[in-house]
Every structure is written in C-alpha cells, then in structure tokens.
N, C-alpha and C. Protein backbone atom coordinates (compact mmCIF):
# COMPACT_ATOMS: atom_id res chain seq x y z
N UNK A 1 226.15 -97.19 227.14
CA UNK A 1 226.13 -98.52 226.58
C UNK A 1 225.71 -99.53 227.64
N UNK A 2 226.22 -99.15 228.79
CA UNK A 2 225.90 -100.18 229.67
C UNK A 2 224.64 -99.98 230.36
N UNK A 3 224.02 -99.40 230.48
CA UNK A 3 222.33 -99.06 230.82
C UNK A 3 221.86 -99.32 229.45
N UNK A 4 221.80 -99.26 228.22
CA UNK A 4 221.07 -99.83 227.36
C UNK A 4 221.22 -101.16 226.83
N UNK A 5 222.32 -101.56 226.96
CA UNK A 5 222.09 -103.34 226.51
C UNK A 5 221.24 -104.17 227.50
N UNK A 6 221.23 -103.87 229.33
CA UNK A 6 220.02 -104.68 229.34
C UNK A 6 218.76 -104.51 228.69
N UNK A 7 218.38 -103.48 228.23
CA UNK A 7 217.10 -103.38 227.17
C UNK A 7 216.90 -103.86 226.35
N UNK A 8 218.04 -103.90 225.61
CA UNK A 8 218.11 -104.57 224.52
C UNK A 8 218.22 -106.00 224.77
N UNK A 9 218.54 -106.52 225.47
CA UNK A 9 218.45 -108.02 225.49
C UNK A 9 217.13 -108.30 226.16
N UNK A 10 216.70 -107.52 226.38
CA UNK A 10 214.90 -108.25 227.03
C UNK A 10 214.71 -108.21 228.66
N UNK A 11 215.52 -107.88 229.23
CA UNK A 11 215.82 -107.99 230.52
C UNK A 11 215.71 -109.11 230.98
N UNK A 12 216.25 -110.31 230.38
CA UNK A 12 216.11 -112.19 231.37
C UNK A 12 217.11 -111.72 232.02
N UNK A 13 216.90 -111.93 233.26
CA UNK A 13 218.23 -111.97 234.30
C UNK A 13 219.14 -113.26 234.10
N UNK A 14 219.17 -114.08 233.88
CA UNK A 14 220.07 -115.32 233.68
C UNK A 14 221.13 -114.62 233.10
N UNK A 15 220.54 -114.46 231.60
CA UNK A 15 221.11 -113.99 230.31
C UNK A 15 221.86 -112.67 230.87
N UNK A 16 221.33 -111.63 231.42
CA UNK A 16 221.88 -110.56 232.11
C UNK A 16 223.22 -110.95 232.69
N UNK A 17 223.24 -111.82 233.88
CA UNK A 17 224.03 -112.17 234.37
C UNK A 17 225.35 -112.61 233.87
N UNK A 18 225.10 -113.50 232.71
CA UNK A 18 225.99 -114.33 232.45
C UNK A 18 227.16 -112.99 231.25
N UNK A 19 226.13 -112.10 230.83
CA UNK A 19 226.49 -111.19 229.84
C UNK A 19 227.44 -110.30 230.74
N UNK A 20 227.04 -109.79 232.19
CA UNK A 20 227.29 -108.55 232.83
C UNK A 20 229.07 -108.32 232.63
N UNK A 21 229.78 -109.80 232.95
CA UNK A 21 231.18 -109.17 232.94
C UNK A 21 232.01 -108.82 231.57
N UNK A 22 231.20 -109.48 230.41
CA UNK A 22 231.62 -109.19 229.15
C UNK A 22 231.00 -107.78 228.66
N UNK A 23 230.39 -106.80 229.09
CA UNK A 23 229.49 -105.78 228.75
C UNK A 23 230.66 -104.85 229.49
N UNK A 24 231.35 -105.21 230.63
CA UNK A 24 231.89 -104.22 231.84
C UNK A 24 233.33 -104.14 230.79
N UNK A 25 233.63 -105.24 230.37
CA UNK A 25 235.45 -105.45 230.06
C UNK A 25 234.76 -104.64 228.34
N UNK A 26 233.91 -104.62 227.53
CA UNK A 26 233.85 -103.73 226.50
C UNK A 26 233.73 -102.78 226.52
N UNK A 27 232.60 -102.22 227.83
CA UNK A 27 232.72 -100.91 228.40
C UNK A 27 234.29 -100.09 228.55
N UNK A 28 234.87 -100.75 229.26
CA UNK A 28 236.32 -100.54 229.89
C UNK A 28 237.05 -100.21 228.68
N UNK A 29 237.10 -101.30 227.73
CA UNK A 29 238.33 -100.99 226.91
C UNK A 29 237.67 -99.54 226.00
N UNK A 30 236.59 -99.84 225.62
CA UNK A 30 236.19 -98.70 224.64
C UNK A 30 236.65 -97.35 225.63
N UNK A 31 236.38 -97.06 226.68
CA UNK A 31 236.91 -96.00 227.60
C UNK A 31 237.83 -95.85 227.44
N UNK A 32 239.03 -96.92 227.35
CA UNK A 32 240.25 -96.36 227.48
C UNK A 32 240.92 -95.75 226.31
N UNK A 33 240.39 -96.78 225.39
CA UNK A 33 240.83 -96.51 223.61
C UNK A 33 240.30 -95.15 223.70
N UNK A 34 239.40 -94.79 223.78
CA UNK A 34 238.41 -92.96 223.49
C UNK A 34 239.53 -92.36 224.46
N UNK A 35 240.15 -92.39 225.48
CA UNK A 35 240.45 -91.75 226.60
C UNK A 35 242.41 -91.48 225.89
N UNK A 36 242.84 -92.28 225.08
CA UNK A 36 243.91 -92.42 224.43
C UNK A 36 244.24 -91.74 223.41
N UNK A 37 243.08 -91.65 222.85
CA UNK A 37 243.40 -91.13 221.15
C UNK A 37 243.98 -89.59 221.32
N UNK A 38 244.22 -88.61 222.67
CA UNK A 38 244.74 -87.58 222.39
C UNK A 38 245.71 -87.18 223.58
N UNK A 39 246.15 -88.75 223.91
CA UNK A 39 247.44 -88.40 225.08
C UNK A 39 248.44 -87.74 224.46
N UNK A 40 249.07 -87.79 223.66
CA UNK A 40 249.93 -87.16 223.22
C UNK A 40 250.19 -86.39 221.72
N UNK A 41 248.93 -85.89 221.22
CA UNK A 41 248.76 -85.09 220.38
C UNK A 41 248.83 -83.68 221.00
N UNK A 42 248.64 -83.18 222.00
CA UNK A 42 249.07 -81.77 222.51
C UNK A 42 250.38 -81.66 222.48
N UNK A 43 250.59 -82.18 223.31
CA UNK A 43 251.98 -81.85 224.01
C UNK A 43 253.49 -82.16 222.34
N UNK A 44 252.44 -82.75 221.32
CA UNK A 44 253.55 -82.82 219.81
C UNK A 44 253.24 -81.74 219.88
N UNK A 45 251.86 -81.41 219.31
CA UNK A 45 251.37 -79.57 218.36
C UNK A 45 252.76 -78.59 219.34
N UNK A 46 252.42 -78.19 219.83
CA UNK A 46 253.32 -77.53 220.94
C UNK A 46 254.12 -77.45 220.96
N UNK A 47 255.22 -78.61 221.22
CA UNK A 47 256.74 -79.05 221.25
C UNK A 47 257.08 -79.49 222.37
N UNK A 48 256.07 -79.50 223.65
CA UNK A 48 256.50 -80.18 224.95
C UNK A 48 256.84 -81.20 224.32
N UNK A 49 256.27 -82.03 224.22
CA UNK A 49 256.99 -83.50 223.60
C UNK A 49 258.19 -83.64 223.22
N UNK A 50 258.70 -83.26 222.82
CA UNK A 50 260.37 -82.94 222.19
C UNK A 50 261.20 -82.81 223.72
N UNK A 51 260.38 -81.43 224.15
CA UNK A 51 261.53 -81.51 225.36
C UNK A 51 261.47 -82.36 226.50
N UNK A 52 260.47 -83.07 226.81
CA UNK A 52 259.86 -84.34 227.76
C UNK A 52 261.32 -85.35 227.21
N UNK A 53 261.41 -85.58 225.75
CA UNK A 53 262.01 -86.96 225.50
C UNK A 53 262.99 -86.51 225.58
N UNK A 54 263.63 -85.27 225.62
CA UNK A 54 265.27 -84.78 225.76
C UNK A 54 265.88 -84.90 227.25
N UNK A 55 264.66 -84.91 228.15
CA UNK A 55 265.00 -84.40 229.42
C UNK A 55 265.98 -85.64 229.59
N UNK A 56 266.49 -85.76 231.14
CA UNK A 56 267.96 -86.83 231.66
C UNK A 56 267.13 -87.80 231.83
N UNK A 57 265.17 -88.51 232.49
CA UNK A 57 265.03 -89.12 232.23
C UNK A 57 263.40 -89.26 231.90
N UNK A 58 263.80 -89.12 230.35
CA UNK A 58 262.42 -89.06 229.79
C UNK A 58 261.30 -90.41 230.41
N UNK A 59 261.85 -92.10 230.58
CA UNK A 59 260.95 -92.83 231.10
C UNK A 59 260.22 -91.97 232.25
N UNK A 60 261.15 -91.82 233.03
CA UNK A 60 260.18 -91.07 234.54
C UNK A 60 258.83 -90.29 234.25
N UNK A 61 259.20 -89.10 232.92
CA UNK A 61 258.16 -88.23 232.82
C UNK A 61 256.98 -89.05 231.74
N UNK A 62 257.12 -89.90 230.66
CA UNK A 62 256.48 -90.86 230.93
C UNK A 62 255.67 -91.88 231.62
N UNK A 63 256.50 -91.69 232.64
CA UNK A 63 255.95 -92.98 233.56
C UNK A 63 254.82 -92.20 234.14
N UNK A 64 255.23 -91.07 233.97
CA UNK A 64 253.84 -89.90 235.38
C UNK A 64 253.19 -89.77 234.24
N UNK A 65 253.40 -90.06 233.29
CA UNK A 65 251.91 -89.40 232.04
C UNK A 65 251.45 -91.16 232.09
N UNK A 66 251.84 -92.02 231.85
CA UNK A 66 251.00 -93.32 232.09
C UNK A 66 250.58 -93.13 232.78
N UNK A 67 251.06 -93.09 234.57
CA UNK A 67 250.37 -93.21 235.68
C UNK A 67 248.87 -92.52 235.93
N UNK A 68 249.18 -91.34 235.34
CA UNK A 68 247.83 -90.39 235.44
C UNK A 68 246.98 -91.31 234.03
N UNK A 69 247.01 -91.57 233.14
CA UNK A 69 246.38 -91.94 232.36
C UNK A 69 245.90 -93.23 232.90
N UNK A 70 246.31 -94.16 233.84
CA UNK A 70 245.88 -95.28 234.53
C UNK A 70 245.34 -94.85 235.66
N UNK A 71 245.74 -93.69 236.37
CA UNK A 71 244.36 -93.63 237.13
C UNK A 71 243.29 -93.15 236.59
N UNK A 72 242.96 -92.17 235.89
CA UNK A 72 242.05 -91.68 234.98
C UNK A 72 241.12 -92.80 234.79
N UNK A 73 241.61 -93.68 234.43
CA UNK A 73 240.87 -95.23 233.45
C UNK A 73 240.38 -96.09 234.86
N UNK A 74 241.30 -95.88 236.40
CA UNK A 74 240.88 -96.52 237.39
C UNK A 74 239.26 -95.81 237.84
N UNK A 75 239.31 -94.57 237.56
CA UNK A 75 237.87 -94.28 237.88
C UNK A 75 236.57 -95.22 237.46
N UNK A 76 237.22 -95.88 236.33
CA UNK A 76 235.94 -97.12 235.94
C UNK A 76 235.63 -97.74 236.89
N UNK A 77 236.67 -98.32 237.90
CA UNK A 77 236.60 -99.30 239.17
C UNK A 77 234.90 -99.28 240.08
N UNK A 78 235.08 -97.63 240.28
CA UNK A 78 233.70 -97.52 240.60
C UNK A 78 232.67 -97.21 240.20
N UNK A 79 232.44 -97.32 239.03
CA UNK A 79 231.73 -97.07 238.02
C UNK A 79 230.77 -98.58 237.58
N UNK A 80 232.00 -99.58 237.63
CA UNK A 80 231.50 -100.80 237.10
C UNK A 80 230.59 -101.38 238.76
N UNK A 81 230.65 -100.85 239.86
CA UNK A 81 229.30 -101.11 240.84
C UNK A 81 228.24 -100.54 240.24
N UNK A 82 228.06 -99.97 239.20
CA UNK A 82 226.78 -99.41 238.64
C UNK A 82 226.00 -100.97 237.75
N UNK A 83 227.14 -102.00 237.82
CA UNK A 83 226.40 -102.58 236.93
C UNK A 83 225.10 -104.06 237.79
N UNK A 84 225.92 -103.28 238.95
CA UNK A 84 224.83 -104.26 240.03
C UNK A 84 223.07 -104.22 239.61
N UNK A 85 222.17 -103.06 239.64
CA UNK A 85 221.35 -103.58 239.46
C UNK A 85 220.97 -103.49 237.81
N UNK A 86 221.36 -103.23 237.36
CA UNK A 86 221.31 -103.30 235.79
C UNK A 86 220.95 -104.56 235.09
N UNK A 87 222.36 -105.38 235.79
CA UNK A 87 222.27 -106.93 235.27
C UNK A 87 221.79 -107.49 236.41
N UNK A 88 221.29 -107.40 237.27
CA UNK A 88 220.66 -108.48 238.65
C UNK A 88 221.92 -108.93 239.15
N UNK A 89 223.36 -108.48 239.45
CA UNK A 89 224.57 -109.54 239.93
C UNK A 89 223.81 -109.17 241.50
N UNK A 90 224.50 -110.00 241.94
CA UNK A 90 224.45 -110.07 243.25
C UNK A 90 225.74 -108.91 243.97
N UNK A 91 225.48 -108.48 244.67
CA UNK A 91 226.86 -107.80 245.47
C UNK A 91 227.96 -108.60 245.34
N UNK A 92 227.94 -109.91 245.51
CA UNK A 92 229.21 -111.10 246.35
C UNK A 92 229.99 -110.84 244.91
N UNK A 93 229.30 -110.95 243.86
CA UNK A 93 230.32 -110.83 242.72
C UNK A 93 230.85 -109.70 242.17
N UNK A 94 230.56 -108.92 242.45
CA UNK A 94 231.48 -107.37 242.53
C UNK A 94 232.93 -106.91 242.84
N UNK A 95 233.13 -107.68 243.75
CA UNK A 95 234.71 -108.29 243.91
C UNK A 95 235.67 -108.59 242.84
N UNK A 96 234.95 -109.42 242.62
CA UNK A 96 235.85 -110.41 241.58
C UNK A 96 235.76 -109.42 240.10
N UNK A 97 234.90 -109.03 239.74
CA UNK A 97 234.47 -107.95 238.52
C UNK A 97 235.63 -106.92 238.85
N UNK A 98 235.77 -106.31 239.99
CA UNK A 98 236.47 -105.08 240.33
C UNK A 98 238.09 -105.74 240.27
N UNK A 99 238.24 -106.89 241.06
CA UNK A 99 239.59 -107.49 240.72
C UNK A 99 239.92 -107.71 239.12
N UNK A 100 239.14 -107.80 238.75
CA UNK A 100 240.06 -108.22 237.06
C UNK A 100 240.10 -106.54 236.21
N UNK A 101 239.28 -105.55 236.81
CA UNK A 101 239.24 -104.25 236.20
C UNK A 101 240.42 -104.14 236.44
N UNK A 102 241.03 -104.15 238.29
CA UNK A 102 242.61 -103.92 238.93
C UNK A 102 243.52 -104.44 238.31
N UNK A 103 243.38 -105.51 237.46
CA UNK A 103 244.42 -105.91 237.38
C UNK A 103 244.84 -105.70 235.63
N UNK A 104 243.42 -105.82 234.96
CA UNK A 104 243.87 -105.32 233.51
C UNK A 104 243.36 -104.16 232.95
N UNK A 105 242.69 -102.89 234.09
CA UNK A 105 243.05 -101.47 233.06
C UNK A 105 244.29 -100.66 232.79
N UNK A 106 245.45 -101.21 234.36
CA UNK A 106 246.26 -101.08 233.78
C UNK A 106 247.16 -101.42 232.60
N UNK A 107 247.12 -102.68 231.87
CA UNK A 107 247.64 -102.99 230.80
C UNK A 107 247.05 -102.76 229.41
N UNK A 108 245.35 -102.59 229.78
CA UNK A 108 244.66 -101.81 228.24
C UNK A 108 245.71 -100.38 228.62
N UNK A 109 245.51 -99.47 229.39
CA UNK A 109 246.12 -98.54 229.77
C UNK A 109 247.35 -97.96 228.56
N UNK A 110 248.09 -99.57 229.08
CA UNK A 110 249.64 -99.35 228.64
C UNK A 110 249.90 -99.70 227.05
N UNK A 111 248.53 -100.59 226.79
CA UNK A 111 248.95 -100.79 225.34
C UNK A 111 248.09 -99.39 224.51
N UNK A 112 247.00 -99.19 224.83
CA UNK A 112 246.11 -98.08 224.07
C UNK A 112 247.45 -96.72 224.18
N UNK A 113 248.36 -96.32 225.29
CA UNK A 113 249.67 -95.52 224.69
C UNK A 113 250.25 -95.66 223.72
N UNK A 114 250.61 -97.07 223.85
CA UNK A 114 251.62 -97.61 222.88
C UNK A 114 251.25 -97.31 221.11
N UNK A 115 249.93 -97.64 221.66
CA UNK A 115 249.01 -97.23 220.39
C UNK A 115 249.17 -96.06 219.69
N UNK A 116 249.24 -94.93 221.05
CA UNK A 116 248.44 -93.39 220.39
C UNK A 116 250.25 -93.61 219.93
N UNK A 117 251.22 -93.55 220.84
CA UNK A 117 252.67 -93.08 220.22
C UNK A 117 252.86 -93.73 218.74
N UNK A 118 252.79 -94.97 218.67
CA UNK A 118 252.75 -95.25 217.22
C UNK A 118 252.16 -94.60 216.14
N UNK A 119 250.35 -94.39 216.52
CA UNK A 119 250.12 -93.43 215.48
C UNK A 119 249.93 -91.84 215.57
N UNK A 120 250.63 -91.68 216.42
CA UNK A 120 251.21 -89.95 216.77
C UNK A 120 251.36 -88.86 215.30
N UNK A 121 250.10 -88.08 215.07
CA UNK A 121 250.86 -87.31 213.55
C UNK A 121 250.41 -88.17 212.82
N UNK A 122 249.97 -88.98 212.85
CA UNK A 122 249.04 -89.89 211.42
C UNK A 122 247.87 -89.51 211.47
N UNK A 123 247.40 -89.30 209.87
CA UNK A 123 246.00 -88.86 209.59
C UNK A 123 244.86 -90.09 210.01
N UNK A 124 243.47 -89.63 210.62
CA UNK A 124 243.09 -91.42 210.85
C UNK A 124 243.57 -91.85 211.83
N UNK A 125 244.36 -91.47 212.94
CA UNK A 125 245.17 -92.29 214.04
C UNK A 125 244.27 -92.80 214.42
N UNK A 126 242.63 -92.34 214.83
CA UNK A 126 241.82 -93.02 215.88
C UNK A 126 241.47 -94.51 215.12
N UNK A 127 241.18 -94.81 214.14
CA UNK A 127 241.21 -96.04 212.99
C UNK A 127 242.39 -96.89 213.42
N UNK A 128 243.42 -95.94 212.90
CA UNK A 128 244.43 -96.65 212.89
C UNK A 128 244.92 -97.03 214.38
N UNK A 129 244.66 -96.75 215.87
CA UNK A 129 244.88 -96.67 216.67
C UNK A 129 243.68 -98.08 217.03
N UNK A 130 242.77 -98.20 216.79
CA UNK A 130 241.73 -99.43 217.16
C UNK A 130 242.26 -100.14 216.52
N UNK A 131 242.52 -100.31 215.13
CA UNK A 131 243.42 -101.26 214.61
C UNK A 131 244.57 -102.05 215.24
N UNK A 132 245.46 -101.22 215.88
CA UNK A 132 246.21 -101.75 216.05
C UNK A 132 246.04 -102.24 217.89
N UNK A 133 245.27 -101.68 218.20
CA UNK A 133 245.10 -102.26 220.08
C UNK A 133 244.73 -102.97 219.95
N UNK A 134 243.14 -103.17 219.29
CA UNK A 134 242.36 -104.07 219.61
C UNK A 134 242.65 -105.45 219.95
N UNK A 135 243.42 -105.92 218.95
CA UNK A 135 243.97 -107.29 218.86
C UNK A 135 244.99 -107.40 219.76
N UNK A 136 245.36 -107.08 220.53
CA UNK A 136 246.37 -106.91 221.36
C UNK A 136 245.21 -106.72 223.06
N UNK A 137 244.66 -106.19 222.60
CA UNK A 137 243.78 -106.32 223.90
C UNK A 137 242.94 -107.53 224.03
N UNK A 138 242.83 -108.61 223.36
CA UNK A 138 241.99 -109.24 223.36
C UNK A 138 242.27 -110.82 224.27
N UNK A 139 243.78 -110.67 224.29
CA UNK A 139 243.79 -111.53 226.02
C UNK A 139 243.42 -110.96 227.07
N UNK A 140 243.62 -109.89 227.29
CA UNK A 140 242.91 -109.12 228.60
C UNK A 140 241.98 -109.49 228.68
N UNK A 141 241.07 -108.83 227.62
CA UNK A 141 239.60 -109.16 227.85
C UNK A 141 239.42 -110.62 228.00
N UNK A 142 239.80 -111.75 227.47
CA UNK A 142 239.11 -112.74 227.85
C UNK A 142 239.72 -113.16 228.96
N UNK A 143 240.98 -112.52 229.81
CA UNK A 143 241.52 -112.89 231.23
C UNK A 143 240.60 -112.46 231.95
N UNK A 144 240.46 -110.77 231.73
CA UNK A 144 239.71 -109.96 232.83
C UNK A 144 237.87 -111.00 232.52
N UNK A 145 237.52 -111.21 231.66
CA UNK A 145 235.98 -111.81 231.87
C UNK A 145 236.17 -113.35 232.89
N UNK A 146 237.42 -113.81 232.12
CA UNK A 146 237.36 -115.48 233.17
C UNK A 146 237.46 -115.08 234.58
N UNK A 147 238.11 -113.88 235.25
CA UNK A 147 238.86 -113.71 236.33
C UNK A 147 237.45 -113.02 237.18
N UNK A 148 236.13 -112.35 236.42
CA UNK A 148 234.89 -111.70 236.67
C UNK A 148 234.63 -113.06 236.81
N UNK A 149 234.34 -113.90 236.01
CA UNK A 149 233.39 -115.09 236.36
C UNK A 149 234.04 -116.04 237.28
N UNK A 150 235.10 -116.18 238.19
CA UNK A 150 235.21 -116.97 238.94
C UNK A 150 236.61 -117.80 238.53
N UNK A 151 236.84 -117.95 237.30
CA UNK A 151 237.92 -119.09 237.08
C UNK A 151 239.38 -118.98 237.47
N UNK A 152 239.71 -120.00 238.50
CA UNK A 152 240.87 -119.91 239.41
C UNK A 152 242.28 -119.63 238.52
N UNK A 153 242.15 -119.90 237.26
CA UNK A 153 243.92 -119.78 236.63
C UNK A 153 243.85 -118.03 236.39
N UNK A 154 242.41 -117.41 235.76
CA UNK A 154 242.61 -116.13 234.77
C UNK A 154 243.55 -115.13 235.73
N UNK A 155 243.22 -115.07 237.41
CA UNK A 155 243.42 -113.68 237.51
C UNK A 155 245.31 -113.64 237.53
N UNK A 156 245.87 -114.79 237.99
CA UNK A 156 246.70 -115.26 237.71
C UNK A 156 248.13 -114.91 236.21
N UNK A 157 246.77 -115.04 235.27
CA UNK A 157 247.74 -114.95 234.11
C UNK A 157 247.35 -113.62 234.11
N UNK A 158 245.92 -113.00 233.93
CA UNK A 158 246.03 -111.28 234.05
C UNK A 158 246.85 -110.76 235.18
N UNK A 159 247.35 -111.48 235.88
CA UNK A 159 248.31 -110.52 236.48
C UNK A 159 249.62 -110.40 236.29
N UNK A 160 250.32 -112.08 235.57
CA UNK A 160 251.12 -112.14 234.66
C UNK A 160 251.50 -111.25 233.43
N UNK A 161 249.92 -110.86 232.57
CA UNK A 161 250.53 -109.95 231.88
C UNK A 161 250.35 -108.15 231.80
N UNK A 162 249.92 -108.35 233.09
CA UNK A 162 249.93 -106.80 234.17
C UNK A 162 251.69 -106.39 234.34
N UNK A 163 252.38 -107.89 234.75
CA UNK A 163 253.90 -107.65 234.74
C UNK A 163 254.77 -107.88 233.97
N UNK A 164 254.27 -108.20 232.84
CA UNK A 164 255.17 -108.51 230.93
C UNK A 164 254.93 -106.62 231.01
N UNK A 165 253.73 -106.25 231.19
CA UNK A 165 253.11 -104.83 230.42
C UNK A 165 254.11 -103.71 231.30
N UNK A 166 254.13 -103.97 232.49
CA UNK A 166 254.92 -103.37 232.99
C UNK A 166 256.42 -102.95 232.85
N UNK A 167 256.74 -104.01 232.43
CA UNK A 167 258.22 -104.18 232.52
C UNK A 167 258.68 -103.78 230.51
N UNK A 168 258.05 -104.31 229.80
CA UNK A 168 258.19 -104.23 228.78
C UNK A 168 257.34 -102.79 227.82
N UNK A 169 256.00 -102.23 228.31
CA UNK A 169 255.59 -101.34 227.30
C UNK A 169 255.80 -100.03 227.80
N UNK A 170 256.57 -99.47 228.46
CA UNK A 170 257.09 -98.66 228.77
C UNK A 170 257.90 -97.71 227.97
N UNK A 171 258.95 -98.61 228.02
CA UNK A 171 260.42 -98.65 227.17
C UNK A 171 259.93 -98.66 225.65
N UNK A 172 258.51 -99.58 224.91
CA UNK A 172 258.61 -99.78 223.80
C UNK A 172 257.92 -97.95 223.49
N UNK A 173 256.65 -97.89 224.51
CA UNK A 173 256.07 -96.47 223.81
C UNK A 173 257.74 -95.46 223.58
N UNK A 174 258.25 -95.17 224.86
CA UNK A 174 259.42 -94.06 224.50
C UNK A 174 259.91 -94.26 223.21
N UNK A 175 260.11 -96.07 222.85
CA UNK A 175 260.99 -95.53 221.89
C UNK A 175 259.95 -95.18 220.22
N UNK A 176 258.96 -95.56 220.68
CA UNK A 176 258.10 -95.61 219.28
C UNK A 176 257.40 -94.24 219.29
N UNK A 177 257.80 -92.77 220.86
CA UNK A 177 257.19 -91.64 220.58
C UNK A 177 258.60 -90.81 219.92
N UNK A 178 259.73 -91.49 220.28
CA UNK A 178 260.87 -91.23 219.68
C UNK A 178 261.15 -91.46 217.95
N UNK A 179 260.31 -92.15 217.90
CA UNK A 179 260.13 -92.53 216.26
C UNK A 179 259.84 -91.81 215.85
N UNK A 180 258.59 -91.40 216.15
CA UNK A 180 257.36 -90.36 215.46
C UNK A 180 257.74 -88.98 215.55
N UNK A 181 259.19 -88.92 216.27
CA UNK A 181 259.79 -87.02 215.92
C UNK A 181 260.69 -87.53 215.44
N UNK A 182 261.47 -88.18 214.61
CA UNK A 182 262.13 -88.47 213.95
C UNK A 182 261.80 -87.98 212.61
C-alpha cells in the first residue's frame, strides 16, 4: 500500500509530503488489526487459553502475549524509514514519524487485543473486530499524524493515552477473554 499510493497520487512531492504521515499511521494500524485477528484463536481451539487464565497470575502471562504482540507491530518502526524516498521526506523528519509510531503502536497494539478477546469464537470476528477498533483507534491516529507533523501538544497527549492504555486495557482484555469462556 505504501509503495503504491505515491502512484496513485501522481507523484507531486508537496502533496506526497504532506500525505506521507497519514499513509504510515494507516499503514500501521491496518498491520496491527491483520496481525490481531488470530492472537488468541489458537491457544481457545486447544484449551491453552483456559489454563493461561487459571494460572496464579494470568495478567503476567498476558502481559508476555501483549508484549510480544507489541514488539511484533514495533518491527513497523523500521519499516516506516522506507517511506523516505517514496514520499520525498527529508531524513530530519523521520524522527518525529518514528516517535509517534513509539508511542502509539503500542496502544493500537492494546486495543486491536481487546478487540480479538471480545470477539473470540464469534463467526465474522475479523468484521466484527474492525468494527469495533476502528473507532477507538481513531485518536491515535490523529495524535500519532499531529505528533509526525511537528505539533508541540500531540506527542504529549499520545503519550497520555499510551498511559490510560497501559494501565487500564490490560485488566479490561483478561476480563473480556474471561467472558468469552464463560
């Protein structure tokens, strides 16, 4: 996707430019949403899942299945230097692009879980799973694009809700993968 939309837009570099960090943060999330839809459909079929949430402390083993699923999604980090000559950015702004990836793939991360556990065992989950992130991702994205283009408040509040996501979607996936074996 991201090697063909400069084509598609004609290649004006202005236009390139101004597009590049909104192309990187759609790139990103669509990665993570695709990268989600089967965190925890194995480990149900199976029955690991059952015994993960029984263990003394299921957050922990959680927390190492987020963690790996947020680094997984950190591999974008270097990925999105691919978009240097694509869109004409300059190097100097690569920084700032890579800072707002740091600071909100972890929270697409944490909500696209939250996602799959909710629709865990539902027919359609991947539907029903965009359904329900998307809109929920959609401060990120416009944090992580202000925080790519320069604007002094975004990286700020994306990092604000780097630490709501932290503290709070944790606890909500356990209890909503706890639902879904119910």
């Amino acid at each position: 996707m991201l090697a063909l939309l400069p084509l598609a837009l004609g290649g004006e570099l202005p236009l390139l430019r101004r597009v590049a960090p909104a192309a990187a943060w759609t790139a990103a999330l669509l990665a993570v949403l695709l990268g989600s839809l089967r965190l925890f459909q194995a480990d149900l079929a199976n029955g690991v899942l059952e015994q993960q949430l029984l263990a003394p402390a299921p957050l922990a083993v959680l927390g190492g299945r987020l963690l790996g699923h947020g680094l997984a999604c950190a591999l974008l980090l270097p990925a999105s230097g691919l978009l240097l000559p694509f869109y004409g950015l300059e190097a100097a702004r690569w920084p700032a692009l890579a800072l707002s990836l740091l600071l909100g793939l972890p929270t697409l991360a944490m909500l696209c879980a939250l996602g799959a556990a909710l629709t865990l065992g539902s027919r359609g989950g991947g539907m029903l799973l965009a359904l329900l992130v998307l809109p929920l991702a959609v401060p990120v994205l416009l944090l992580g694009i202000g925080t790519a283009q320069g604007e002094p408040a975004a990286p700020w509040l994306l990092g604000a809700l780097l630490a709501a996501a932290l503290a709070l979607l944790p606890w909500t996936t356990l209890a909503a993968l706890r639902m879904g074996l119910d």
